[in-house]
Protein backbone atom coordinates (compact mmCIF):
# COMPACT_ATOMS: atom_id res chain seq x y z
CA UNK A 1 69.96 -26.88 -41.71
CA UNK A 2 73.50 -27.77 -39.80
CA UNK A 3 75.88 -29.41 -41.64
CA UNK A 4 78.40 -31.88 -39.63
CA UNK A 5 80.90 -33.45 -41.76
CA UNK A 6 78.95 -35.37 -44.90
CA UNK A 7 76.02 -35.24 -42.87
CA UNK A 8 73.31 -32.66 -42.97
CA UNK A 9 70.68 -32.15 -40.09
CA UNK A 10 67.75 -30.46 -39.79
CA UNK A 11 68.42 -29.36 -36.25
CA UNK A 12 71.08 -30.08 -33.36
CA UNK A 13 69.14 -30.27 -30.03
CA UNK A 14 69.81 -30.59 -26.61
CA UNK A 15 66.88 -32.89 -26.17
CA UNK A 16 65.27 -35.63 -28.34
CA UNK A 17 61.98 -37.65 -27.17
CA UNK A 18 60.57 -40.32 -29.43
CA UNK A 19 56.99 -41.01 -29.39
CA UNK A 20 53.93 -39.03 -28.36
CA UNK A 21 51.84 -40.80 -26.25
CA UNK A 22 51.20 -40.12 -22.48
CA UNK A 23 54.99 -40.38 -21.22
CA UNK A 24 56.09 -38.21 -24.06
CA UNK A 25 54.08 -35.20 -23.80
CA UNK A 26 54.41 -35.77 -20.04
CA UNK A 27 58.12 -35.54 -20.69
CA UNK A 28 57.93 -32.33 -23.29
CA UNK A 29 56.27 -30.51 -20.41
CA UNK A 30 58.78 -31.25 -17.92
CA UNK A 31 61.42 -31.03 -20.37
CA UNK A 32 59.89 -27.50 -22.03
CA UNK A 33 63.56 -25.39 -21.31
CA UNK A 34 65.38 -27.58 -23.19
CA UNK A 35 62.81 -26.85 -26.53
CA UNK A 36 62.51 -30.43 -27.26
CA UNK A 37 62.09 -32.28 -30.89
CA UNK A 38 59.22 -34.97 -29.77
CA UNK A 39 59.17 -37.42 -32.99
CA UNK A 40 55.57 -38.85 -33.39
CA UNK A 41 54.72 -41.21 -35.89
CA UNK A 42 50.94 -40.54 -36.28
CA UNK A 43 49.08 -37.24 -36.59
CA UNK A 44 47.58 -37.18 -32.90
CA UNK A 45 48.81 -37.63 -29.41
CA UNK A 46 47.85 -40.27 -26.99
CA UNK A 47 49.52 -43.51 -27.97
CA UNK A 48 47.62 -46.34 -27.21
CA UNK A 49 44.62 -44.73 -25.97
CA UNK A 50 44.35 -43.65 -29.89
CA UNK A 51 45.57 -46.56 -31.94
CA UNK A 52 44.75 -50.06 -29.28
CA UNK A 53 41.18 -48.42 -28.43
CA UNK A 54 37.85 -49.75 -29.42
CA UNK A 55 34.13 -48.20 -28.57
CA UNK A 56 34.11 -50.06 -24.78
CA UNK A 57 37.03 -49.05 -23.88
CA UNK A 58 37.51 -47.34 -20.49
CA UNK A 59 40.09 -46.48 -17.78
CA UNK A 60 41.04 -48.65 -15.49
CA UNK A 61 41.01 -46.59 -12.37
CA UNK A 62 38.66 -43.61 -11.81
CA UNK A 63 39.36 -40.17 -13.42
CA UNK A 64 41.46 -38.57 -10.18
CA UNK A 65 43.76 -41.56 -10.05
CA UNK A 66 44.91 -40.93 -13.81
CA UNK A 67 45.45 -37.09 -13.66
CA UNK A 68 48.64 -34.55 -13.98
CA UNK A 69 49.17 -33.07 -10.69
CA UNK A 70 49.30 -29.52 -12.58
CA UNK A 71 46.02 -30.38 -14.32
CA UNK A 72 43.02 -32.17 -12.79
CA UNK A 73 40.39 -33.36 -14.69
CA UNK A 74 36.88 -30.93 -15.04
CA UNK A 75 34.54 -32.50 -12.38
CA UNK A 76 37.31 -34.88 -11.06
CA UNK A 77 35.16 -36.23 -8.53
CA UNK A 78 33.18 -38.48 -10.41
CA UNK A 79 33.68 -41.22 -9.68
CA UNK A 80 32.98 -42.71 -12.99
CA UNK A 81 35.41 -44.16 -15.43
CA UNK A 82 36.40 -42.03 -18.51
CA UNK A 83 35.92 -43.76 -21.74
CA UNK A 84 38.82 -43.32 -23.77
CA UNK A 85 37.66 -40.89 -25.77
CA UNK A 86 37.69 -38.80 -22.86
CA UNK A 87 40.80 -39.58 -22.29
CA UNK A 88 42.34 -38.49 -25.47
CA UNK A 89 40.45 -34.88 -24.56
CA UNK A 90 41.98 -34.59 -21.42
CA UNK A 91 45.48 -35.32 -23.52
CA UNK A 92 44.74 -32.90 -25.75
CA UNK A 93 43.63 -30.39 -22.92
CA UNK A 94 46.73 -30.69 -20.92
CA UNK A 95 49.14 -30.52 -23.97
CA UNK A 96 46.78 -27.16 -25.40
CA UNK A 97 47.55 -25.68 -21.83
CA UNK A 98 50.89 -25.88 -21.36
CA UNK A 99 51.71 -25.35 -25.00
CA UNK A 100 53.45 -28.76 -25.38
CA UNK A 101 51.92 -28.91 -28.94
CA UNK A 102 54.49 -26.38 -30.48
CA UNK A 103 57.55 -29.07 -29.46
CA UNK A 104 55.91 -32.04 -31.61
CA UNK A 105 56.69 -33.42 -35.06
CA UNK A 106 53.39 -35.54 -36.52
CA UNK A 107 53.76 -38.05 -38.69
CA UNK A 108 57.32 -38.14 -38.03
CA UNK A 109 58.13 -42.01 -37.47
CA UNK A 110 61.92 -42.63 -36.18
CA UNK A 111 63.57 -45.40 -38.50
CA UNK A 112 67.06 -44.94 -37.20
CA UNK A 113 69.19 -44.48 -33.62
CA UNK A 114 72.65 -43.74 -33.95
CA UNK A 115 75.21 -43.56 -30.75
CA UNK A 116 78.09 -40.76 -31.45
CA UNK A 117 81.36 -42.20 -29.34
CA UNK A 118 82.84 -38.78 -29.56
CA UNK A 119 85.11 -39.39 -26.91
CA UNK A 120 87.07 -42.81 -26.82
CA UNK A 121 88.60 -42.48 -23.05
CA UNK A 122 84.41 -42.00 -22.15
CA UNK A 123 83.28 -45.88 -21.51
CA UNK A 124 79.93 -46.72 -20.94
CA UNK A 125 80.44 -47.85 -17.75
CA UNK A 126 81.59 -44.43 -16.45
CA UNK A 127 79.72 -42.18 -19.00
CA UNK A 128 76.90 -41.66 -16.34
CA UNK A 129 79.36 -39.79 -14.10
CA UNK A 130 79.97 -37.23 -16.60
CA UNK A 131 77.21 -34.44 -17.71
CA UNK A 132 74.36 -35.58 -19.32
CA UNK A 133 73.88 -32.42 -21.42
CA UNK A 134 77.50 -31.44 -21.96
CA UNK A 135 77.18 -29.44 -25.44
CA UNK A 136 78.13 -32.44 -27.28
CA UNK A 137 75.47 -34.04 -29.48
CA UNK A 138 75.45 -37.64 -28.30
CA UNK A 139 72.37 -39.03 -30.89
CA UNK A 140 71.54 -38.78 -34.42
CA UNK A 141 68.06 -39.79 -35.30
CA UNK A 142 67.15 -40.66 -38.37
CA UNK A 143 63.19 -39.72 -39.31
CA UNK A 144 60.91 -40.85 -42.12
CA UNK A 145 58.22 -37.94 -42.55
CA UNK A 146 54.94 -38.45 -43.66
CA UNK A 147 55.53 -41.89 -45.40
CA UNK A 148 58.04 -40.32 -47.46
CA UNK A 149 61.64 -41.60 -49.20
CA UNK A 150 63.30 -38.77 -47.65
CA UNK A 151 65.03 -39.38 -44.54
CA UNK A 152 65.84 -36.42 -41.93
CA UNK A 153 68.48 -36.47 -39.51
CA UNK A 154 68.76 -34.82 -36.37
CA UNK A 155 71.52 -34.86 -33.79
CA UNK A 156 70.92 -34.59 -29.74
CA UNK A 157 72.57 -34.51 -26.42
CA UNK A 158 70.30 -36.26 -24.67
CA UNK A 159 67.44 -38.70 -25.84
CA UNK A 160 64.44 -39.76 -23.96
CA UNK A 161 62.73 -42.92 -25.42
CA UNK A 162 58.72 -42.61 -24.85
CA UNK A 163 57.80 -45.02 -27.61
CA UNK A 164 55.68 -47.14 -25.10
CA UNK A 165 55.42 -50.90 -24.77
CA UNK A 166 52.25 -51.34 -26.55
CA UNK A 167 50.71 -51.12 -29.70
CA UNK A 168 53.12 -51.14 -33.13
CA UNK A 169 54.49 -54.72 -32.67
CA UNK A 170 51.84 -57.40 -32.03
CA UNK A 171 53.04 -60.69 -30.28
CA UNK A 172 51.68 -63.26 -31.66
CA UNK A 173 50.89 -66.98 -30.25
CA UNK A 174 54.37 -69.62 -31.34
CA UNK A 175 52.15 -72.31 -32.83
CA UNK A 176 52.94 -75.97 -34.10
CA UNK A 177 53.40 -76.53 -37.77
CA UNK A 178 50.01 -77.20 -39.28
CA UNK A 179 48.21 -75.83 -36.46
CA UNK A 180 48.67 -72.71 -37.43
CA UNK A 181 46.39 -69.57 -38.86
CA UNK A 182 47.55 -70.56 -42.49
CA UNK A 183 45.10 -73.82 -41.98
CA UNK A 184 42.00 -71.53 -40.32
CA UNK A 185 39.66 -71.34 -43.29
CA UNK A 186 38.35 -68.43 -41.26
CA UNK A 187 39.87 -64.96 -40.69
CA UNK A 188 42.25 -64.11 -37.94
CA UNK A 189 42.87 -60.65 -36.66
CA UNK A 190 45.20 -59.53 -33.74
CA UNK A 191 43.28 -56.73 -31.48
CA UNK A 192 46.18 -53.88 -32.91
CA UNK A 193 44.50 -54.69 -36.57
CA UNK A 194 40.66 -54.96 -35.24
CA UNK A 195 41.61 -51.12 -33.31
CA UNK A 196 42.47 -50.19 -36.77
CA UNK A 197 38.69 -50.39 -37.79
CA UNK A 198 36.15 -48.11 -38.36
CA UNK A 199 32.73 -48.61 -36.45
CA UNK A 200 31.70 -49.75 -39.47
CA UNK A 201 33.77 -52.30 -40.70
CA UNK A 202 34.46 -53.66 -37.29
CA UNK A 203 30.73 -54.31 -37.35
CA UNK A 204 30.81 -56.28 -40.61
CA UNK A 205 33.48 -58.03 -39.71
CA UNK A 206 31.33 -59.54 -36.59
CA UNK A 207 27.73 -59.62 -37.68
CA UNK A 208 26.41 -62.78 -37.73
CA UNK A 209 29.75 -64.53 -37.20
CA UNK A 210 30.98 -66.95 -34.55
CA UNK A 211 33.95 -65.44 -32.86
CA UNK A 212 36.80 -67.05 -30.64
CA UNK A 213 38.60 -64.26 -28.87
CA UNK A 214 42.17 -65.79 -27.45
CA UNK A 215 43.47 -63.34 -24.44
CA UNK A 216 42.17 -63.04 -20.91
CA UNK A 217 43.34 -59.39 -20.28
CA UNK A 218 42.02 -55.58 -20.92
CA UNK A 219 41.90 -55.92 -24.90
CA UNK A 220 39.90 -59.61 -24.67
CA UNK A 221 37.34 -58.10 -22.04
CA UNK A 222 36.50 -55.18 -24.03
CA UNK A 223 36.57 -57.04 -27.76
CA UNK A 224 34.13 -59.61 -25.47
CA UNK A 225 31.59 -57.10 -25.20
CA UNK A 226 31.65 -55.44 -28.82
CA UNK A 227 31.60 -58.88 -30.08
CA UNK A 228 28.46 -60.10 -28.03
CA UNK A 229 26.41 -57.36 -29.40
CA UNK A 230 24.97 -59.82 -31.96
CA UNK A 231 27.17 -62.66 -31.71
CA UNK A 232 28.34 -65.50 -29.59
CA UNK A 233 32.01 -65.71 -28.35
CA UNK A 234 34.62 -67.88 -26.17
CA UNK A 235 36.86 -66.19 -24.43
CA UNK A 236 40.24 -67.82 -22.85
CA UNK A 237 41.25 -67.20 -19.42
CA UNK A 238 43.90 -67.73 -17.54
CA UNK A 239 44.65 -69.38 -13.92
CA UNK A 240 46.42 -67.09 -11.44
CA UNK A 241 44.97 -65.44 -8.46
CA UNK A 242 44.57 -62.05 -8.21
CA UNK A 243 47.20 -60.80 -6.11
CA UNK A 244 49.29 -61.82 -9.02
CA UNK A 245 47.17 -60.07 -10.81
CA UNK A 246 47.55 -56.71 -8.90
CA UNK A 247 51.52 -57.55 -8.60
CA UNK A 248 52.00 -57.81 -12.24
CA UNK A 249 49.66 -54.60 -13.15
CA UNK A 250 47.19 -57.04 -15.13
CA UNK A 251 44.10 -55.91 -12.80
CA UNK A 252 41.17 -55.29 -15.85
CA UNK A 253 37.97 -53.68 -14.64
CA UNK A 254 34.91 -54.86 -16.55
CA UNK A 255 33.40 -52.92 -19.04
CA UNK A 256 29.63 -52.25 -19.23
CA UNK A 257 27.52 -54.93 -19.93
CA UNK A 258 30.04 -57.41 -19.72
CA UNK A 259 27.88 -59.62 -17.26
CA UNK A 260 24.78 -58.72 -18.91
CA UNK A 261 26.32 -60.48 -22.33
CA UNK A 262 27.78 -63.21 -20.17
CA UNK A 263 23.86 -63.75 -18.37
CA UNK A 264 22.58 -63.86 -21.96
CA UNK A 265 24.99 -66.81 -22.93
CA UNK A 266 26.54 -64.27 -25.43
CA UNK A 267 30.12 -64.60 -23.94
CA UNK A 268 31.26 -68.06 -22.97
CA UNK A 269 34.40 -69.01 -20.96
CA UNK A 270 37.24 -71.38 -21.63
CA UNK A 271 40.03 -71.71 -18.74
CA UNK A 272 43.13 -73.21 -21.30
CA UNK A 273 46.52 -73.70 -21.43
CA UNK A 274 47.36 -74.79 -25.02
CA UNK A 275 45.05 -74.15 -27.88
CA UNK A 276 45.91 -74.57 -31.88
CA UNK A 277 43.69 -74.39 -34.82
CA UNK A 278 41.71 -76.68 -36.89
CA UNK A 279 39.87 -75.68 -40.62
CA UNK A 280 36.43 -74.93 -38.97
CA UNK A 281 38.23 -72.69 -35.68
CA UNK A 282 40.21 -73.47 -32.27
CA UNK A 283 41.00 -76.52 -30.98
CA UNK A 284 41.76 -76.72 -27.16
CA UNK A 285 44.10 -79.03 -25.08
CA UNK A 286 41.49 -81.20 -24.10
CA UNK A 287 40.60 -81.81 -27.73
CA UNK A 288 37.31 -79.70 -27.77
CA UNK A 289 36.90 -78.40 -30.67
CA UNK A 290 35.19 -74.84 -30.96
CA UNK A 291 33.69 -73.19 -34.35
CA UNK A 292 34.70 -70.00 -35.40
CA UNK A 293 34.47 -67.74 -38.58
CA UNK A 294 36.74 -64.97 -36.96
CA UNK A 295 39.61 -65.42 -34.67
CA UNK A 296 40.42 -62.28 -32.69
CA UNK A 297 44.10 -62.12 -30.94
CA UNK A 298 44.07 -60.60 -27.58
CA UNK A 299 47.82 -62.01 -26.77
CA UNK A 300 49.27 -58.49 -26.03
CA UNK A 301 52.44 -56.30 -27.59
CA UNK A 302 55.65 -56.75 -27.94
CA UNK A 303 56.92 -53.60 -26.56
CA UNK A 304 60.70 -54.84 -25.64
CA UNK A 305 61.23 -55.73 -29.33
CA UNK A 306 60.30 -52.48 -30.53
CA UNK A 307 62.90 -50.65 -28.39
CA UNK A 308 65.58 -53.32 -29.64
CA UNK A 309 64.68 -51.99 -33.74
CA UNK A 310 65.59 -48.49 -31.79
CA UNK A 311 68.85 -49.29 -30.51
CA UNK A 312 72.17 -48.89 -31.96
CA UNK A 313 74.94 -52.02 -31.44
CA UNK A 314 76.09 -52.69 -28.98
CA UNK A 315 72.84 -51.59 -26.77
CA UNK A 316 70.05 -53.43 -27.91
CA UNK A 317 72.29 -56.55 -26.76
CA UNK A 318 72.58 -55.05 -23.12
CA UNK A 319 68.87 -53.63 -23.21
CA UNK A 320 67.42 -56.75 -21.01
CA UNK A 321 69.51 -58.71 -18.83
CA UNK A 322 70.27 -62.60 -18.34
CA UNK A 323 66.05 -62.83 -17.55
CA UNK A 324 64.33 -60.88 -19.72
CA UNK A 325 63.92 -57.35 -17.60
CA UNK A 326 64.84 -54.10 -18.80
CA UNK A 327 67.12 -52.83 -15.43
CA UNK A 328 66.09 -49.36 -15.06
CA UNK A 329 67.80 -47.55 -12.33
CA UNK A 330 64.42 -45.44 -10.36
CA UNK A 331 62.44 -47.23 -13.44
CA UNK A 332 64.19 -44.28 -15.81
CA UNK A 333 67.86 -44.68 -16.18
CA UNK A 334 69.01 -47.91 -17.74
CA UNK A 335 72.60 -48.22 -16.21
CA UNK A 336 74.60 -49.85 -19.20
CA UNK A 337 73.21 -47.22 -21.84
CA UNK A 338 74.16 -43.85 -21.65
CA UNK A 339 73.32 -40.00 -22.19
CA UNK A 340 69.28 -41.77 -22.85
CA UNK A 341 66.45 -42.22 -20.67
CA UNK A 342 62.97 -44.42 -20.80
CA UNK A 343 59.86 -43.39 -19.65
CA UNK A 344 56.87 -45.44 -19.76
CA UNK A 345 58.58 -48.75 -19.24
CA UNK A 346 57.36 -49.67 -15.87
CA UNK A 347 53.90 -50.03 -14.96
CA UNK A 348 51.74 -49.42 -11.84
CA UNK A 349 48.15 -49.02 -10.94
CA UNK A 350 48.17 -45.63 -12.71
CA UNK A 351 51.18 -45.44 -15.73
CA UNK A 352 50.21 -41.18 -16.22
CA UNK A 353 51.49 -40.58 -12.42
CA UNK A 354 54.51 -43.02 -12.69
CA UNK A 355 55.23 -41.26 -16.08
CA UNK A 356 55.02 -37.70 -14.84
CA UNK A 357 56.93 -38.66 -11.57
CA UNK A 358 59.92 -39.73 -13.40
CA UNK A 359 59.92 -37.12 -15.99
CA UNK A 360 60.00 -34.48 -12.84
CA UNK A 361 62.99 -36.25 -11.83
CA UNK A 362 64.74 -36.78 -15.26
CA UNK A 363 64.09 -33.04 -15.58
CA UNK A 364 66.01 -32.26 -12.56
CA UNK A 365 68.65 -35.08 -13.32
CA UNK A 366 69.35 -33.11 -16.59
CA UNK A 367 69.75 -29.10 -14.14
CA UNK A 368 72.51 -31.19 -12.29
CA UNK A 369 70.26 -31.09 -9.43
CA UNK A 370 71.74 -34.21 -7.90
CA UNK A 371 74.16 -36.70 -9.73
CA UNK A 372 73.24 -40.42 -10.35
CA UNK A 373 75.29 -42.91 -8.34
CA UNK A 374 78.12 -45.16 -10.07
CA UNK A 375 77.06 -47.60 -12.48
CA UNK A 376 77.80 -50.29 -9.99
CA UNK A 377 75.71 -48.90 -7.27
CA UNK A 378 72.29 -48.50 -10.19
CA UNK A 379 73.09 -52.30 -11.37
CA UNK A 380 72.42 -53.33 -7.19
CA UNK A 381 69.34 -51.04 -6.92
CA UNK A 382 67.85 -53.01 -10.13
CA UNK A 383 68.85 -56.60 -9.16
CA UNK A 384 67.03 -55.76 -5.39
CA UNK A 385 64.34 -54.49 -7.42
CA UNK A 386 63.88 -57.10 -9.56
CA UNK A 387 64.51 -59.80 -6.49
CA UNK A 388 61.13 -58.77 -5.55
CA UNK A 389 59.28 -58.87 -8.74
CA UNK A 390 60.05 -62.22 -9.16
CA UNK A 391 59.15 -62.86 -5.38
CA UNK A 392 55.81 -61.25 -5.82
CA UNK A 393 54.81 -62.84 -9.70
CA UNK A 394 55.80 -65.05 -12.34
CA UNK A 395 55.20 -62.28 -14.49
CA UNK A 396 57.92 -60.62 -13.05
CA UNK A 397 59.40 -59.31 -16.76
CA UNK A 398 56.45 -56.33 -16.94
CA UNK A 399 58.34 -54.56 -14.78
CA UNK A 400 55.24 -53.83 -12.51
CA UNK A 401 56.30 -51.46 -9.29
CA UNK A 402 52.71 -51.82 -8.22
CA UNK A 403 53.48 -53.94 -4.92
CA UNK A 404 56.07 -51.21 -4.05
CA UNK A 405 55.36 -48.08 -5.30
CA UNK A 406 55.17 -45.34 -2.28
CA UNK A 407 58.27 -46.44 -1.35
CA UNK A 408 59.81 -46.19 -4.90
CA UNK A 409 58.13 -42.40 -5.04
CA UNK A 410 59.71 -42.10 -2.00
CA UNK A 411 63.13 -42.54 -2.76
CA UNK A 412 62.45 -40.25 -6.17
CA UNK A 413 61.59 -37.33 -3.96
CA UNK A 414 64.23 -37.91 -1.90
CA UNK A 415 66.80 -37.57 -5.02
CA UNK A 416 65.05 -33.92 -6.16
CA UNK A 417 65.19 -32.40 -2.26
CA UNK A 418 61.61 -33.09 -1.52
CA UNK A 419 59.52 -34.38 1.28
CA UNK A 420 58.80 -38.51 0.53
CA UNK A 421 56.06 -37.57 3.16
CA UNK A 422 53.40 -35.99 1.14
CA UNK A 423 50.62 -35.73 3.28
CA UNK A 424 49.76 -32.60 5.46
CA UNK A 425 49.23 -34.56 8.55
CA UNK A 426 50.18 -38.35 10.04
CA UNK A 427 46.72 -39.51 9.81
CA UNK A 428 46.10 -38.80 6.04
CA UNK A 429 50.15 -40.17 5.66
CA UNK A 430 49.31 -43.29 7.70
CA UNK A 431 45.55 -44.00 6.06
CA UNK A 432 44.75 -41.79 3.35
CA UNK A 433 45.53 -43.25 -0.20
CA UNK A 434 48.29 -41.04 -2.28
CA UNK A 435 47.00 -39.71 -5.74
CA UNK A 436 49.53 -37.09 -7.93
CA UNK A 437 47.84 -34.18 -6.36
CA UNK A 438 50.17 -34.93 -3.40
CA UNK A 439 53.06 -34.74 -5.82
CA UNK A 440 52.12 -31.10 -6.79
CA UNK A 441 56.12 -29.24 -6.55
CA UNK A 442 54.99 -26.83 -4.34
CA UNK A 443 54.37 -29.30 -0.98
């Protein structure tokens, strides 16, 4: 226990990370000198791949595309998808290996972010240029453990915000007066509450029912199949192409069965726009009316909101900008906030490799390895950045890097003294696909 004026804190750290999920224990390894305090608000690691899973559930990408580059998965070259209970082994694996375990606090859920402006002549426009871990304690955190009254407080130098951009916070469909759930004489359940489930009482909750899942993404495909097991189902989709698919990181591979149900008339399709609901289920724009006894939200997380409970005045008023993106200066640094960093806030074809990337980088940010550039300089680098995001989709505010991602790796290696070419020759550079094997420190 350190006492600090009126305050008393159960520990004063050089580095904080909040949440436990793939870009915080990726960041706790990386971060492992500094003896980190990693606040996780369950009892497990793995984030979403724990709490937003259900039985069909699978990677997106096969196993050696979603891998550590100190840690490849046991027979990596299958070329099957993991489920995600394999996943969550592989997690656990990693973080068991490299002893990661030791620097996490379960059931330790963050309630409270507090900026210390120790020093007034600092702004935040120039706080960047000054040392990131200067001896200072920058944070306190306030933390709620296990469920409890008591609040603990812990002060830090340097915070790293991991708490992902799914799962938590559910965003739910803006509806009409009187064509809302509240009229349904069925029940609705978003997919975070339906993950909650057991086996068992996800199955009683579908048996025999008619189900209208609303969502055209990963959680919609895979609640599709578990729901046409015995039932019949309608499932929304949208109408983009799939380049803007791949641009915006909304690419969903199929799960098993999926056309099997779909050949058997089990899964039906509706291509809408604008859907409400009636007593008996969902009404669409066109006015055809579909029955339902259970109405299952697919409509995704809100992930920005959840950082803006985090933040402190005046930063969760800075956090996006004028159109709705987070500006994060080599997708880590967020140029108007200092002495913090986010990780797992941009997405790509594979979100472990951007995660560890950047947490190799943060981690020699925070040695004084190489400085950032002036404030000015990061809010450029961002705007460019998100110039072509919005070039590329309209859903431009995911802050997918997927369209230029070698290029952004590129310029990260370039900051830590490394090689951007990875390869061992110019014919595997030139036509060989990168994976985060080739982003092993010792090439």
């Amino acid at each position: 226990m350190v006492i600090i004026g009126e305050k008393n804190f159960q520990s004063i750290s050089k580095v904080g990370i909040i949440g436990g999920g793939v870009s915080g224990i990726a960041a706790a390894k990386q971060l492992s000198r500094y003896q980190p305090v990693v606040f996780e608000a369950t009892d497990y690691i793995g984030g979403v791949w724990k709490h937003c899973s259900y039985n069909s559930t699978k990677l997106q990408t096969p196993r050696c595309d979603y891998e550590f580059s100190d840690f490849p998965w046991p027979q990596r070259d299958n070329s099957s998808f993991p489920s995600h209970v394999e996943i969550l082994d592989y997690l656990n694996a990693y973080a068991g290996h490299f002893d990661v375990l030791k620097y996490v606090r379960f059931n330790s859920k963050v309630v409270e972010v507090r900026f210390i402006d120790r020093d007034q002549e600092i702004s935040t426009i120039d706080a960047h240029n000054h040392t990131l871990l200067s001896g200072k304690p920058m944070w306190e955190v306030a933390v709620r453990v296990n469920q409890d009254d008591t609040i603990q407080w812990y002060a830090f130098e340097f915070l790293v915000m991991c708490a992902g951009k799914y799962g938590d916070i559910p965003k739910l469909p803006v509806l009409p007066k009187q064509k809302g759930p509240e009229i349904f004489n069925g029940m609705v359940l978003h997919s975070l509450d339906y993950a909650k489930l057991d086996k068992e009482s996800a199955s009683q909750l579908l048996k025999g029912k008619k189900v209208v899942i609303i969502g055209y993404k990963k959680s919609a495909i895979d609640l599709a199949v578990e729901c046409a097991e015995a039932n019949q189902e309608i499932w929304t989709e949208a109408d983009h192409p799939f380049e803007e698919d791949y641009a915006s990181c909304q690419m969903a591979i199929l799960p098993d069965n999926f056309f099997e149900e779909a050949d058997k008339g089990r899964i039906l399709f509706k291509r809408v726009s604008k859907w409400w609901f009636w007593s008996g289920g969902v009404q669409l724009e066109d006015n055809t009316k579909l029955d339902a006894d259970v109405v299952l939200l697919a409509t995704g997380y809100d992930g920005k909101k959840k950082l803006k409970a985090l933040l402190p005045e005046p930063f969760f008023d800075i956090l996006q900008d004028s159109s709705g993106i987070i500006p994060l200066y080599r997708g880590t640094i967020h140029p108007l906030i200092p002495w913090v960093a986010f990780v797992g806030y941009v997405e790509s074809v594979s979100n472990l490799h951007s995660a560890e990337l950047r947490c190799k980088w943060l981690s020699r940010l925070l040695d004084n390895q190489f400085k950032l550039p002036s404030v000015q300089k990061m809010l450029e680098y961002t705007t460019k950045e998100m110039e072509v995001m919005k070039r590329t989709t309209k859903f431009y505010k995911r802050n997918c890097i997927s369209t230029y991602i070698i290029n952004h790796n590129d310029e990260i290696c370039e900051d830590m003294g490394w090689r951007p070419w990875r390869k061992t020759n110019w014919f595997s550079e030139v036509f060989g696909p990168y994976s985060n094997q080739d982003y092993q420190e010792h090439k």
